[in-house]
N, C-alpha and C. Protein backbone atom coordinates (compact mmCIF):
# COMPACT_ATOMS: atom_id res chain seq x y z
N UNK A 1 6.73 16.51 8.97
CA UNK A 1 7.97 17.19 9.33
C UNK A 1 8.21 18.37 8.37
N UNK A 2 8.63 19.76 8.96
CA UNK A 2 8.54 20.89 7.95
C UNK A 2 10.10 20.85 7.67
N UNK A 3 10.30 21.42 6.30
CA UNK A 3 11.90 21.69 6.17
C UNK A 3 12.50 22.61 6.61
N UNK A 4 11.46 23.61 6.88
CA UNK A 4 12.07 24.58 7.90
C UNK A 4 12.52 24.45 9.21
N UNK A 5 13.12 23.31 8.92
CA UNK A 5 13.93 23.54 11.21
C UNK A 5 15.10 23.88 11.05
N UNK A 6 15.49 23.73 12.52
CA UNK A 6 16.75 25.13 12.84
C UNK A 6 17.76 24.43 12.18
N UNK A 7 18.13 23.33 11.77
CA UNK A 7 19.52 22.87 11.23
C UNK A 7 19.32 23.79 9.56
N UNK A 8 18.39 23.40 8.98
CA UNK A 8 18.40 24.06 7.22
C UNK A 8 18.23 25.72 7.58
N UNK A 9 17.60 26.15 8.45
CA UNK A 9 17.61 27.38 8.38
C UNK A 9 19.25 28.02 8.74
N UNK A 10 19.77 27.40 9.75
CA UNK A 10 21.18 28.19 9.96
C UNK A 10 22.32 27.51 8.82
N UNK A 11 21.97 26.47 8.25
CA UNK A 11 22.64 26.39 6.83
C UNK A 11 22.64 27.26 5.63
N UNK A 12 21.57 27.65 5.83
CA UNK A 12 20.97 28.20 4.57
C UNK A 12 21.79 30.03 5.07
N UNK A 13 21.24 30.33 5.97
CA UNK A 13 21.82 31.49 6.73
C UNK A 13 23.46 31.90 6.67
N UNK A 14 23.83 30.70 6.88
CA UNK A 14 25.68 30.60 6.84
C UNK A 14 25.88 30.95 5.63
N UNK A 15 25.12 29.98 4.77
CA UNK A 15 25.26 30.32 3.19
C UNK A 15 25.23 31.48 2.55
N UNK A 16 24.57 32.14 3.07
CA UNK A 16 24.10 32.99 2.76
C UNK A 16 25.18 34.51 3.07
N UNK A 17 25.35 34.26 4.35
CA UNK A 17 26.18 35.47 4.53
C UNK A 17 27.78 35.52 4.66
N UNK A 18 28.38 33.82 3.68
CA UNK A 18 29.15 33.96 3.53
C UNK A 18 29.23 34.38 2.08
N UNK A 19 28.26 34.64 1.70
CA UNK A 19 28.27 34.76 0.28
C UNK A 19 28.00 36.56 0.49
N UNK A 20 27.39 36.95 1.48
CA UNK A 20 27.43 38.35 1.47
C UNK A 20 29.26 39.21 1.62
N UNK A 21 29.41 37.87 2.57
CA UNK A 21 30.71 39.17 2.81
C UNK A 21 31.91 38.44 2.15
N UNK A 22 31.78 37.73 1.57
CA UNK A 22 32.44 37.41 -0.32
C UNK A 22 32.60 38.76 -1.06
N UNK A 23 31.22 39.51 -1.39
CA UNK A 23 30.87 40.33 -1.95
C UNK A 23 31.36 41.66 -1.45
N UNK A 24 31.02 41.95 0.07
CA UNK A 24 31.33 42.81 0.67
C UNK A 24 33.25 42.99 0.32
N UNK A 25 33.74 42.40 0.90
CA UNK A 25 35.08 42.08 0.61
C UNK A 25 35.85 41.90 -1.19
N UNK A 26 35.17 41.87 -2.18
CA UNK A 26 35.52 42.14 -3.15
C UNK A 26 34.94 43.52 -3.02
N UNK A 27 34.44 44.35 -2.77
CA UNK A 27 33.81 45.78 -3.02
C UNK A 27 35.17 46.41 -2.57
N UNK A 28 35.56 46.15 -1.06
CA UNK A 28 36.67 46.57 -0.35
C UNK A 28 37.83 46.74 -1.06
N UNK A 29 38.29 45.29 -1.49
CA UNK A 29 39.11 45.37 -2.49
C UNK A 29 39.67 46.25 -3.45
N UNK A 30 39.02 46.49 -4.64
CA UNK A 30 38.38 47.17 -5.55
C UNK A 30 38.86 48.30 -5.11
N UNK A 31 38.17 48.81 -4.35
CA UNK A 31 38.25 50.51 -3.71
C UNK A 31 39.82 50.72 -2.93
N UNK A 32 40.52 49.32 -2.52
CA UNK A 32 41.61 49.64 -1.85
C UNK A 32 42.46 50.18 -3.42
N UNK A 33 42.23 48.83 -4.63
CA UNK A 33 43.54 48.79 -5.82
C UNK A 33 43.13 50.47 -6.12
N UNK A 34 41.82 50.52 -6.30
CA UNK A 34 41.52 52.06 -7.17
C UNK A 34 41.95 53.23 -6.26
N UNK A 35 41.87 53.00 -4.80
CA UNK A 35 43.11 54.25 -4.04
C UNK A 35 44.17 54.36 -4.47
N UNK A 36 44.82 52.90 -4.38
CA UNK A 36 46.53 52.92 -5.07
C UNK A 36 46.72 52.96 -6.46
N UNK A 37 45.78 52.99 -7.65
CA UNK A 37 46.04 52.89 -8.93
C UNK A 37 45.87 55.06 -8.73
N UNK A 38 44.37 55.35 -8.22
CA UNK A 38 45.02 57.38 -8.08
C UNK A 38 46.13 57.42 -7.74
N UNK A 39 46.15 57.04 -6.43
CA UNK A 39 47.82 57.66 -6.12
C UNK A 39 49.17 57.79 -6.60
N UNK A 40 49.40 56.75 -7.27
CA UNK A 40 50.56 56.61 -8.57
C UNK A 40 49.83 57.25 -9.48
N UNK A 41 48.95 57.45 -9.81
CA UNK A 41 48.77 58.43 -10.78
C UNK A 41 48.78 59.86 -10.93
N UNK A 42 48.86 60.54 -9.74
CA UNK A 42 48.97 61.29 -8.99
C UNK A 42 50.19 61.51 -8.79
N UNK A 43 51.04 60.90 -8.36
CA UNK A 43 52.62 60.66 -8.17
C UNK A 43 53.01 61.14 -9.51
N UNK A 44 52.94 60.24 -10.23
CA UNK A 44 53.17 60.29 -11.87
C UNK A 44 52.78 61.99 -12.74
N UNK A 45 51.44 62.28 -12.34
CA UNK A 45 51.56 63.46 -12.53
C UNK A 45 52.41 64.75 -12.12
N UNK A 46 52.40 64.49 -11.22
CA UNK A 46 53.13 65.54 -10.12
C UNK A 46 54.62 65.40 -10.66
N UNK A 47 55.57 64.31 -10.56
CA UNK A 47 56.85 64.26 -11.39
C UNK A 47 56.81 64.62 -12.79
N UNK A 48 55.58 64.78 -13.56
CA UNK A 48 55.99 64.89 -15.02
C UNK A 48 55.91 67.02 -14.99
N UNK A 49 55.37 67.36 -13.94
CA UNK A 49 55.53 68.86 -13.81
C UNK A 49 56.90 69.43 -13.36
């Protein structure tokens, strides 16, 4: 019997690409706070003129 049949392979698969878009989705993140951390900074500049 090989360990490769379809039950470990789509386990392994699930695993796998929930762990991708874990990743994906912290990247997202990240890039949303660092839009809103410019923009108040930006804000902030603009009022201190």
């Amino acid at each position: 019997m090989s360990r490769n049949n379809e039950r470990n392979i789509k386990k392994h698969n699930d695993k796998l690409h929930k762990a991708q878009d874990k990743v994906k989705q912290a990247v997202l993140l990240r890039k949303e706070k660092l839009k809103q951390i410019t923009k108040k900074f930006n804000e902030d500049k603009a009022s201190e003129e």
